[in-house]
Structures are given as C-alpha cells and as structure tokens.
C-alpha atoms as a PDB file:
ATOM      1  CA  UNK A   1      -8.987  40.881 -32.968  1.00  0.00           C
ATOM      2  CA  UNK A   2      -7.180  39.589 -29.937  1.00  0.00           C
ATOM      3  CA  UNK A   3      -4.861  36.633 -31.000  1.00  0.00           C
ATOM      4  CA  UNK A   4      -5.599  33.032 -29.946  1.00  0.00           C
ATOM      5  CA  UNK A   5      -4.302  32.093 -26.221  1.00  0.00           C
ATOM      6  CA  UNK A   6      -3.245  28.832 -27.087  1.00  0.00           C
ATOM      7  CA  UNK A   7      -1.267  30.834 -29.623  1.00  0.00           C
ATOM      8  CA  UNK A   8       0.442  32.956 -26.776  1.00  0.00           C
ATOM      9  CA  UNK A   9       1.001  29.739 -24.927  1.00  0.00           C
ATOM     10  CA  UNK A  10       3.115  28.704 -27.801  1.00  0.00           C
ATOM     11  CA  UNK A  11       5.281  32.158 -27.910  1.00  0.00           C
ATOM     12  CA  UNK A  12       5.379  32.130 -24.127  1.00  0.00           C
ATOM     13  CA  UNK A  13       6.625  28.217 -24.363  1.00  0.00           C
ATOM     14  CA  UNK A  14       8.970  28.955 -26.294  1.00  0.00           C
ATOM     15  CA  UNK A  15      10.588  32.251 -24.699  1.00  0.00           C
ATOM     16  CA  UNK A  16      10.975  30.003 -21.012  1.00  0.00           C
ATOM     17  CA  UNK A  17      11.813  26.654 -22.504  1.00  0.00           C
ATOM     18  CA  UNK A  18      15.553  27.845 -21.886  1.00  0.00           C
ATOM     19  CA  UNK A  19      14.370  29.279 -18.469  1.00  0.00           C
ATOM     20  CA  UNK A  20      12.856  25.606 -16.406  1.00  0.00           C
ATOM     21  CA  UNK A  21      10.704  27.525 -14.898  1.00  0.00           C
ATOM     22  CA  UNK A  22       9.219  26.378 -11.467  1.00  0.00           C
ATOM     23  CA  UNK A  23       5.764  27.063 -10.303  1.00  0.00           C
ATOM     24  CA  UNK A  24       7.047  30.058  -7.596  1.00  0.00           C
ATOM     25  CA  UNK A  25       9.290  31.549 -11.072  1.00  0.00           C
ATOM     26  CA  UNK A  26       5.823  31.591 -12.910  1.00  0.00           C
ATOM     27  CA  UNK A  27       3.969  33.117 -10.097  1.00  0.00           C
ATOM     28  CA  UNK A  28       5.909  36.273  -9.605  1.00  0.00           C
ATOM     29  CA  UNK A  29       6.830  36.675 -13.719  1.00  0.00           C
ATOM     30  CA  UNK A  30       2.587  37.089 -13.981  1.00  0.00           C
ATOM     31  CA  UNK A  31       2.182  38.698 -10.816  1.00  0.00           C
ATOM     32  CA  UNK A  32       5.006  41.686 -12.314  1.00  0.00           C
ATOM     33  CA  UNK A  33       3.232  41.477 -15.903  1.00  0.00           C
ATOM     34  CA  UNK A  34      -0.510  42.142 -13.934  1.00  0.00           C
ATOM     35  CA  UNK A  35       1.527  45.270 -12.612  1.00  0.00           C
ATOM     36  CA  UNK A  36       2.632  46.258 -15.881  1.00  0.00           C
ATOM     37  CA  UNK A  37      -0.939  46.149 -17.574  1.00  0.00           C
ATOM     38  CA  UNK A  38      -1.980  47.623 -14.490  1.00  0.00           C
ATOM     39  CA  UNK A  39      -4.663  44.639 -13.894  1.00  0.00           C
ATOM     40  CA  UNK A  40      -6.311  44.092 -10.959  1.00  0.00           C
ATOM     41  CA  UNK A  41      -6.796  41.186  -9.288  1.00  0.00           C
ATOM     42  CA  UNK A  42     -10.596  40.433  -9.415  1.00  0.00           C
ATOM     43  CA  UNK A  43     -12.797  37.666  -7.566  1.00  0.00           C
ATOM     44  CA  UNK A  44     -16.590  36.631  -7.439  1.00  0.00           C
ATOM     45  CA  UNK A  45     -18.041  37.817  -4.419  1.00  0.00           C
ATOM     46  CA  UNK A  46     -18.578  34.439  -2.313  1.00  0.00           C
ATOM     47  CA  UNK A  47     -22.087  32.855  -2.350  1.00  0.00           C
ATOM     48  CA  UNK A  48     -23.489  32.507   1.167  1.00  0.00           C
ATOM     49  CA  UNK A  49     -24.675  28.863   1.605  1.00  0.00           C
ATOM     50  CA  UNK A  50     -28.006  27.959   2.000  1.00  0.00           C
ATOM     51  CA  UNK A  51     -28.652  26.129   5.492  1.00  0.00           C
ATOM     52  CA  UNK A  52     -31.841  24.214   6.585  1.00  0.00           C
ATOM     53  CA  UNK A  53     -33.408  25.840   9.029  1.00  0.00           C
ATOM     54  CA  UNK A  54     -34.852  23.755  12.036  1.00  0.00           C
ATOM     55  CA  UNK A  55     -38.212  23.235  11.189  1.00  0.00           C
ATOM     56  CA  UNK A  56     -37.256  22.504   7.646  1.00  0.00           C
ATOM     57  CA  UNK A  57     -34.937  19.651   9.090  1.00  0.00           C
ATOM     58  CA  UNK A  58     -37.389  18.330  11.620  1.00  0.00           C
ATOM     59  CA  UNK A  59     -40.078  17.979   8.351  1.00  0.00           C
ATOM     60  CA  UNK A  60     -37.217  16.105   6.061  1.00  0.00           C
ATOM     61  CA  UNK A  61     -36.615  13.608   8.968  1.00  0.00           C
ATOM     62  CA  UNK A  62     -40.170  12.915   9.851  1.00  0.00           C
ATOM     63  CA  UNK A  63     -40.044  11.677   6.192  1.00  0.00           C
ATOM     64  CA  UNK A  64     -37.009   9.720   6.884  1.00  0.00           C
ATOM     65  CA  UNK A  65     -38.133   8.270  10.289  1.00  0.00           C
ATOM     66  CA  UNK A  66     -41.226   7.141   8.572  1.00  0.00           C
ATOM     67  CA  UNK A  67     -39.661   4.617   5.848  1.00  0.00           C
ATOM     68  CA  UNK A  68     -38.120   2.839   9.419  1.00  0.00           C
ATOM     69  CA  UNK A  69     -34.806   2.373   7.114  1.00  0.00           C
ATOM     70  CA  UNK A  70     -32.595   2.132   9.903  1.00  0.00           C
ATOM     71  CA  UNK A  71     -29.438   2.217   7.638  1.00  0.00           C
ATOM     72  CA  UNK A  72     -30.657   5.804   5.751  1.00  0.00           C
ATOM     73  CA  UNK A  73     -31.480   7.329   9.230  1.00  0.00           C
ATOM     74  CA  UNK A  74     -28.131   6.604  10.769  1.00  0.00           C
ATOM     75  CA  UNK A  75     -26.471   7.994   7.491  1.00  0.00           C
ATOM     76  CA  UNK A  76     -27.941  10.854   7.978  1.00  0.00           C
ATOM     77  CA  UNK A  77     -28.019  11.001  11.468  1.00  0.00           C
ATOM     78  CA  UNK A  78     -23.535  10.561  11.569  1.00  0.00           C
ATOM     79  CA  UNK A  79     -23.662  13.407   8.848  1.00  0.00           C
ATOM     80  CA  UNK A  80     -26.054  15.756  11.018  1.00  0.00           C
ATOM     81  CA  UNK A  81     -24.119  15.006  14.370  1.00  0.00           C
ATOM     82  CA  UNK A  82     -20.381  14.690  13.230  1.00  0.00           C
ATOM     83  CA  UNK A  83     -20.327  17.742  10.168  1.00  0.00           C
ATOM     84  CA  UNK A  84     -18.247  15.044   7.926  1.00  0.00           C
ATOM     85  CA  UNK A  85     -17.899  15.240   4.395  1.00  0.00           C
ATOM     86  CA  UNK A  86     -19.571  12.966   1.831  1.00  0.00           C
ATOM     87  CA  UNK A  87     -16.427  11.533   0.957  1.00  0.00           C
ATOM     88  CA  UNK A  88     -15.296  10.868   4.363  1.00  0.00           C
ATOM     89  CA  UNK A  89     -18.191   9.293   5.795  1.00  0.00           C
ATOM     90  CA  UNK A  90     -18.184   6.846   3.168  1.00  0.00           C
ATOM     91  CA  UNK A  91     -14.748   5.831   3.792  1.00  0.00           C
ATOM     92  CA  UNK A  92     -15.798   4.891   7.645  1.00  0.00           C
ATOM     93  CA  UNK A  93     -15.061   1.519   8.642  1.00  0.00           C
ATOM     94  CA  UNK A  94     -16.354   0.140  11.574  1.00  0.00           C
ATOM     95  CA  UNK A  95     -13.114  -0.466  13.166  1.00  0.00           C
ATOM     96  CA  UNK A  96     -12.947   3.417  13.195  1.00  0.00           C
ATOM     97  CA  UNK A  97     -15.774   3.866  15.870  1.00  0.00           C
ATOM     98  CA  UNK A  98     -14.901   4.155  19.599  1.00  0.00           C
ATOM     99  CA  UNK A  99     -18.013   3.540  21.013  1.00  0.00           C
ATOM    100  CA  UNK A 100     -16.570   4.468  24.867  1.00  0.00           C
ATOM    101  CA  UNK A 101     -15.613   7.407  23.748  1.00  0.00           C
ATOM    102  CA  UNK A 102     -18.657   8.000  21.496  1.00  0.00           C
ATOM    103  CA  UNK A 103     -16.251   9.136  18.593  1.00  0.00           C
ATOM    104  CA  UNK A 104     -14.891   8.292  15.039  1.00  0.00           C
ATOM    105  CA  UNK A 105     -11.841   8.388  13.820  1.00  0.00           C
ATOM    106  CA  UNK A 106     -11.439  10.138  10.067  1.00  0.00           C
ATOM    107  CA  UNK A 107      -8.900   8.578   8.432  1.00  0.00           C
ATOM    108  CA  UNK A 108      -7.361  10.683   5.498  1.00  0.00           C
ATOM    109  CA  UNK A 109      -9.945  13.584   5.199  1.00  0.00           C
ATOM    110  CA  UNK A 110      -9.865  15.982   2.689  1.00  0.00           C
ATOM    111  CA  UNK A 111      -6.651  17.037   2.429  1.00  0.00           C
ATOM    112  CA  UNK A 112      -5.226  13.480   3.451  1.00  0.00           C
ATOM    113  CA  UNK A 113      -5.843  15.186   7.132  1.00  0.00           C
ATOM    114  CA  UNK A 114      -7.043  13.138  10.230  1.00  0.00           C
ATOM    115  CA  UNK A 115      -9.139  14.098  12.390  1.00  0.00           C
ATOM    116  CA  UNK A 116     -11.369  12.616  15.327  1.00  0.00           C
ATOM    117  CA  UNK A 117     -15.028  13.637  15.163  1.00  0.00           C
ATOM    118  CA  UNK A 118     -18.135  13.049  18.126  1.00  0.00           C
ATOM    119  CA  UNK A 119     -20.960  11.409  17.972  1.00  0.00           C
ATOM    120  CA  UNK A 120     -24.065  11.660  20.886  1.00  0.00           C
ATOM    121  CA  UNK A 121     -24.529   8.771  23.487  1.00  0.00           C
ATOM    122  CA  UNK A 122     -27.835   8.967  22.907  1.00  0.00           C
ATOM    123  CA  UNK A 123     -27.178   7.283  19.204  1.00  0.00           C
ATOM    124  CA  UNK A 124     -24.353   4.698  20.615  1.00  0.00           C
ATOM    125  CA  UNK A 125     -26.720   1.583  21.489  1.00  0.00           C
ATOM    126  CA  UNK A 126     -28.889   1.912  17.976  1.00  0.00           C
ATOM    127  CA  UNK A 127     -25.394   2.612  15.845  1.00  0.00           C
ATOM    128  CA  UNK A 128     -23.898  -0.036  18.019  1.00  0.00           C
ATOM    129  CA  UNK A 129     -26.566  -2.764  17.452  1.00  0.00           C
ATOM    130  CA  UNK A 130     -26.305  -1.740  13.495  1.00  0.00           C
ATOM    131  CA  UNK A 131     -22.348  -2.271  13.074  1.00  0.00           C
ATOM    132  CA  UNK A 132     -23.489  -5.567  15.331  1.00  0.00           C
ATOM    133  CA  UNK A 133     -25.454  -6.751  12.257  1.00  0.00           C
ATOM    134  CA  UNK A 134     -23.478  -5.504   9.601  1.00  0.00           C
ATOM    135  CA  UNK A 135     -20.416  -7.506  11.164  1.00  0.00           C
ATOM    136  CA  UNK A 136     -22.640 -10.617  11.123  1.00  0.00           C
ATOM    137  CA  UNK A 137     -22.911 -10.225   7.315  1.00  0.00           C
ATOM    138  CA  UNK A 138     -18.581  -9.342   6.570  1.00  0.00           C
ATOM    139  CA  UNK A 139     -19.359  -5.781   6.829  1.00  0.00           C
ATOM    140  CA  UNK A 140     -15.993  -3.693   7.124  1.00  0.00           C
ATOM    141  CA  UNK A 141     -17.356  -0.438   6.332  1.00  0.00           C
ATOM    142  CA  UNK A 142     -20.229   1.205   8.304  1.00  0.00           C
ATOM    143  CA  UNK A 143     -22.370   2.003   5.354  1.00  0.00           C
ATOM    144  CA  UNK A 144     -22.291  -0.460   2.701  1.00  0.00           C
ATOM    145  CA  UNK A 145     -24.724  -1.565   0.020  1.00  0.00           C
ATOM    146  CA  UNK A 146     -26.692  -4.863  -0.330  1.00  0.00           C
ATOM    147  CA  UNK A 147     -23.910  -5.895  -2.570  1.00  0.00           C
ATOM    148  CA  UNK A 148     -21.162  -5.581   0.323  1.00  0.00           C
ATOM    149  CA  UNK A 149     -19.866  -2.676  -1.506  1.00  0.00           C
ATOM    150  CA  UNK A 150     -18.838   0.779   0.507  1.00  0.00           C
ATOM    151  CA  UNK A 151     -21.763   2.961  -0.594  1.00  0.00           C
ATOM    152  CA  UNK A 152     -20.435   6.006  -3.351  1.00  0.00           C
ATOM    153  CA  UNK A 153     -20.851   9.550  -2.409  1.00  0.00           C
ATOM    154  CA  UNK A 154     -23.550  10.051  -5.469  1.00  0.00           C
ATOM    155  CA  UNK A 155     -25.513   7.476  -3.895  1.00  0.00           C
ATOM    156  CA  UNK A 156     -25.143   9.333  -0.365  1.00  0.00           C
ATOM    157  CA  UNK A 157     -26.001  12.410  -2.344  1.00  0.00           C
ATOM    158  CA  UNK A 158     -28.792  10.832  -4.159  1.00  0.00           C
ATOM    159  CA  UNK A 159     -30.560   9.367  -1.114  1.00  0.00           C
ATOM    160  CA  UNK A 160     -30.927  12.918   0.335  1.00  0.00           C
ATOM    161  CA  UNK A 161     -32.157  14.329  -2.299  1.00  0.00           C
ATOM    162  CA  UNK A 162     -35.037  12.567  -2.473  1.00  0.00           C
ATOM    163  CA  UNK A 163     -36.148  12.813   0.691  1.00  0.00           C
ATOM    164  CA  UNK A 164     -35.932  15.901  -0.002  1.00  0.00           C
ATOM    165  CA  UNK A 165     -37.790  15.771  -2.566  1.00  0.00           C
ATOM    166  CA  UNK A 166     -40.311  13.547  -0.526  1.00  0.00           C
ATOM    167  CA  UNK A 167     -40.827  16.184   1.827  1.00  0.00           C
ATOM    168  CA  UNK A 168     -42.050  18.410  -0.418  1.00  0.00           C
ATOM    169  CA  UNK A 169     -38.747  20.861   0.331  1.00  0.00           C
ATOM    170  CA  UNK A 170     -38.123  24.056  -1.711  1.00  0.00           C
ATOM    171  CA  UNK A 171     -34.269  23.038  -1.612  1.00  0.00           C
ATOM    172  CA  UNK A 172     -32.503  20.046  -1.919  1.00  0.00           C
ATOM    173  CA  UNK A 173     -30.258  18.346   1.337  1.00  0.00           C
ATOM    174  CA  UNK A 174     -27.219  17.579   0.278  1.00  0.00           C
ATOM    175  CA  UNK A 175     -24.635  16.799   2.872  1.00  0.00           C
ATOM    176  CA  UNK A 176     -22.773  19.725   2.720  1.00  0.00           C
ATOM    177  CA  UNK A 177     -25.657  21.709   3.550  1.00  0.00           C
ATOM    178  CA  UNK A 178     -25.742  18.860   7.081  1.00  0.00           C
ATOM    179  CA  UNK A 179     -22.494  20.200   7.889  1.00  0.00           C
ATOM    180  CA  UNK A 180     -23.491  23.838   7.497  1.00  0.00           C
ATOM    181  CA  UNK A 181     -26.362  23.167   9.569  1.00  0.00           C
ATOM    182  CA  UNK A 182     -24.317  21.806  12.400  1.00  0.00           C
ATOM    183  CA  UNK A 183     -21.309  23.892  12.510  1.00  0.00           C
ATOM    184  CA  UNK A 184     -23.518  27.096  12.312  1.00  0.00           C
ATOM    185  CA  UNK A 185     -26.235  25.766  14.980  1.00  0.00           C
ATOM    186  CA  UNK A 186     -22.929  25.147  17.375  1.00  0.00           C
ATOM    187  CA  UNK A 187     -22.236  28.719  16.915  1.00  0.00           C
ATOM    188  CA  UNK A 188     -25.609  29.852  17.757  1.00  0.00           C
ATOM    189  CA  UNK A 189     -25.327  27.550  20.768  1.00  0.00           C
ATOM    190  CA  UNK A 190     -22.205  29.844  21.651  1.00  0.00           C
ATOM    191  CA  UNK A 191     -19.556  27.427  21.537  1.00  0.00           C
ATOM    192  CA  UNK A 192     -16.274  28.936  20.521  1.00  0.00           C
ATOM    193  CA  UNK A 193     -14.319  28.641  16.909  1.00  0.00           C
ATOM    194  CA  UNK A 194     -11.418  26.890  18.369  1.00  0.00           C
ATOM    195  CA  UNK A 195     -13.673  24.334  20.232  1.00  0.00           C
ATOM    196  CA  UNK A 196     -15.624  23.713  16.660  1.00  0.00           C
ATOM    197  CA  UNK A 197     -12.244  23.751  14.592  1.00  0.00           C
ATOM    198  CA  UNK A 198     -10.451  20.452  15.696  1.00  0.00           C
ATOM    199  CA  UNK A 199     -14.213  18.720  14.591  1.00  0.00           C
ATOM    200  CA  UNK A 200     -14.415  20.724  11.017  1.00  0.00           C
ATOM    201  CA  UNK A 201     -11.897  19.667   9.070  1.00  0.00           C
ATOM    202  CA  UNK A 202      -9.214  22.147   8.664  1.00  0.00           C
ATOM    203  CA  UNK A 203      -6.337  20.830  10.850  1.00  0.00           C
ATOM    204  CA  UNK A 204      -3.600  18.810   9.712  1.00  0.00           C
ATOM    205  CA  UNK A 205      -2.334  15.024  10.881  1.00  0.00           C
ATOM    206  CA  UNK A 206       0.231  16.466  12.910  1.00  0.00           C
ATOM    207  CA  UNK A 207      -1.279  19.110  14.197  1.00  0.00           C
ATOM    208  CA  UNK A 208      -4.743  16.494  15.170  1.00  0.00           C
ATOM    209  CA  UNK A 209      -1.482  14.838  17.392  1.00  0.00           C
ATOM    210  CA  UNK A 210      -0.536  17.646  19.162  1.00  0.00           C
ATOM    211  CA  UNK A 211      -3.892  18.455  20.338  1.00  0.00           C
ATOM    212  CA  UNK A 212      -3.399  18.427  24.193  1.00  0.00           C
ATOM    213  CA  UNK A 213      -5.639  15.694  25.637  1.00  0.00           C
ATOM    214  CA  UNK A 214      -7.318  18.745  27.709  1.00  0.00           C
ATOM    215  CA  UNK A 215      -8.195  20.973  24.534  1.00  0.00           C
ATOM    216  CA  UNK A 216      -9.679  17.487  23.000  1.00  0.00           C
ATOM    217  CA  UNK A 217     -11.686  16.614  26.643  1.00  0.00           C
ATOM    218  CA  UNK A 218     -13.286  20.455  26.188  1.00  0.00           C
ATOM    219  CA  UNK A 219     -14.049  20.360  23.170  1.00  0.00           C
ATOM    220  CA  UNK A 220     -16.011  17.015  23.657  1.00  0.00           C
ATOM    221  CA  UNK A 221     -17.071  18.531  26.314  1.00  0.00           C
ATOM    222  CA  UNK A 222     -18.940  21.650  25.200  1.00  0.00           C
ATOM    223  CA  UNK A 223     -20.702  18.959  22.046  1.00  0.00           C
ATOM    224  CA  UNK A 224     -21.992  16.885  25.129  1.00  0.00           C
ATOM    225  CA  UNK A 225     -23.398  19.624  26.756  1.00  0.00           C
ATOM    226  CA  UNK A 226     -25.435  21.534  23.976  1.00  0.00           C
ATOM    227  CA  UNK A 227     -25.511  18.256  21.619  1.00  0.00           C
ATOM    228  CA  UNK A 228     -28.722  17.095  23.764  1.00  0.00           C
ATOM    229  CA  UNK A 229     -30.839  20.632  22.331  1.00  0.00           C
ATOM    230  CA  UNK A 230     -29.895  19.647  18.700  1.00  0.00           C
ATOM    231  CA  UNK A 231     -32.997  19.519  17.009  1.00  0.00           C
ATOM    232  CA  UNK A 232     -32.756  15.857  15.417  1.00  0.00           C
ATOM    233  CA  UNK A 233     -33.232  12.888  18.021  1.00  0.00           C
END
C-alpha cells in the first residue's frame, strides 16, 4: 500500500526547509527524480473544439433576430465579428469604441494583454445609435443590465445558451465556440496567421505597441475585405 502523499509532502517539507527552494530549484529536482524512476512525461491528447457550422449559426440567429432584442443581437454580434473573450467583452466600455476606425480597444485581456480588435462598418450606425441610448441612461459600459450594472460573463454565457436551446441546436453556443467560429472561418477565407494573430489574443501590451501602423492597416485590411461574406449580417 502506497503511503499517503500528503504524508510525502511532509518528509519532502521537511528535507528542503533548510534548502528555500525557488520554483526553477523545484522544477529541475522533479524533472532529475522523473529520470531516475524512469517516468515519462504523459499528456491527454487535446480535444478538438466543436465549431458551429454556417447553417447552424444562420438558424441560432434567426432565433435571435426574431425576439428584436437589440441589446442580445449586438452581444452576440461584437462576439461573432471581433473573436473576444467572455470576460473581455464584458469589460468594454463605451469610451473604448472608435467608431472612425470601426474598432475596440481591449483593455487588459487575458493575460492583462491589450489588444485592438475590428468591428464591420456595416454594424457602426446600429452599435452607434445603441451606445447613443445607453449614454442617455449613465451607461459607461457597452453591455450593461437594467440595473446599470456591467453584465457577468455567466449571464453572457447563459443568454446563449438558450437560444441555443431555442433553436432547437444539438450543441450549446457558448462564446468560445463564437471565437472558434470566426478565427477558423478567416482561415478558410485564406487570410494569413500573422494577419489573424494581432486580433486573437496572444500578443502582449508591448508588443500590441510595436505593431507598425502598416502591419495594423493590413491586417484591417484583409477583415474589411472578406468580413462582408461572413455569414451573420
């Protein structure tokens, strides 16, 4: 019978109390004890994600179109054409949109990481003419409840799912599967990785500022030229 691990904890405490071990110390003093036990190093073979396909999208939002809630179609709408996260689109404020450029700013993504994400013209007046009337009523974020409050990301999450379920769908939407849906139509549409990167997520603050203005202007670029076939108007 194999002894307790909390119990080798204890013994294993008590040998590197003396030692202060730091995190790297700890790292390679298990990574030399895996080669001694000669243990591999074993992982779960990654899941691939499900993603919508078109006509499954184009049923969910005829159920969405049809309750004419303006504010639950644009939510869904920013998270279809931008790819954000749940947490990050409801920490928008309204402040954040540049409706010239027909972008948003992401403040402190996941990660803490900025990044500047597109939105199409085609949805500027209607978004526009919403953050109009939620400024009338001391709106600061773009998506807030009936009680002024910034909406939570299990009431995002909630609100999709039962459209989903309205729509008679096999699978839920969450919004992570929105952002799968974009980032792999994109591809299909042939636009290239490092176009699609500065818009997914994955870059740091600093490296969002050294961006040169013409790698920025392309990438906008290439989402206003194939953003007009996305399946969604």
């Amino acid at each position: 019978m194999r002894t307790p691990t909390k119990d080798i904890v204890k013994k294993i405490y008590k040998i590197l109390r003396d030692e202060r071990p730091d995190y790297i110390y700890l790292r390679d003093l298990f990574k030399k004890i895996r080669v001694e036990f000669n243990i591999e190093v074993t992982t779960k073979p990654k899941r691939v994600p499900y993603v919508p396909t078109e006509e499954e999208l184009k049923q969910y939002y005829k159920v969405v179109w049809q309750t004419r809630n303006v504010k639950h179609m644009l939510i869904i709408k920013v998270l279809l054409y931008t790819g954000i996260r749940v947490q990050e689109l409801v920490n928008i404020k309204i402040d954040d949109i540049d409706f010239d450029r027909c972008q948003i700013r992401i403040n402190k993504g996941k990660g803490s990481k900025d990044r500047i994400v597109p939105f199409p013209q085609d949805m500027r007046d209607t978004l526009m003419l919403f953050t109009k009337d939620e400024k009338n009523t001391g709106a600061i974020y773009l998506f807030e409840s009936n009680r002024k409050k910034p909406f939570t990301t299990r009431g995002i999450r909630k609100i999709l799912a039962d459209y989903a379920i309205e729509a008679g769908m096999n699978q839920s939407i969450s919004p992570h599967k929105l952002r799968h849906f974009l980032f792999t139509w994109l591809k299909k549409q042939g636009i290239d990785d490092a176009l699609i990167q500065p818009y997914s997520g994955h870059e740091t603050r600093q490296s969002l500022e050294i961006y040169s203005k013409l790698s920025l202007v392309e990438a906008q670029e290439a989402y206003n030229g194939n953003i007009g076939k996305f399946p969604i108007k």
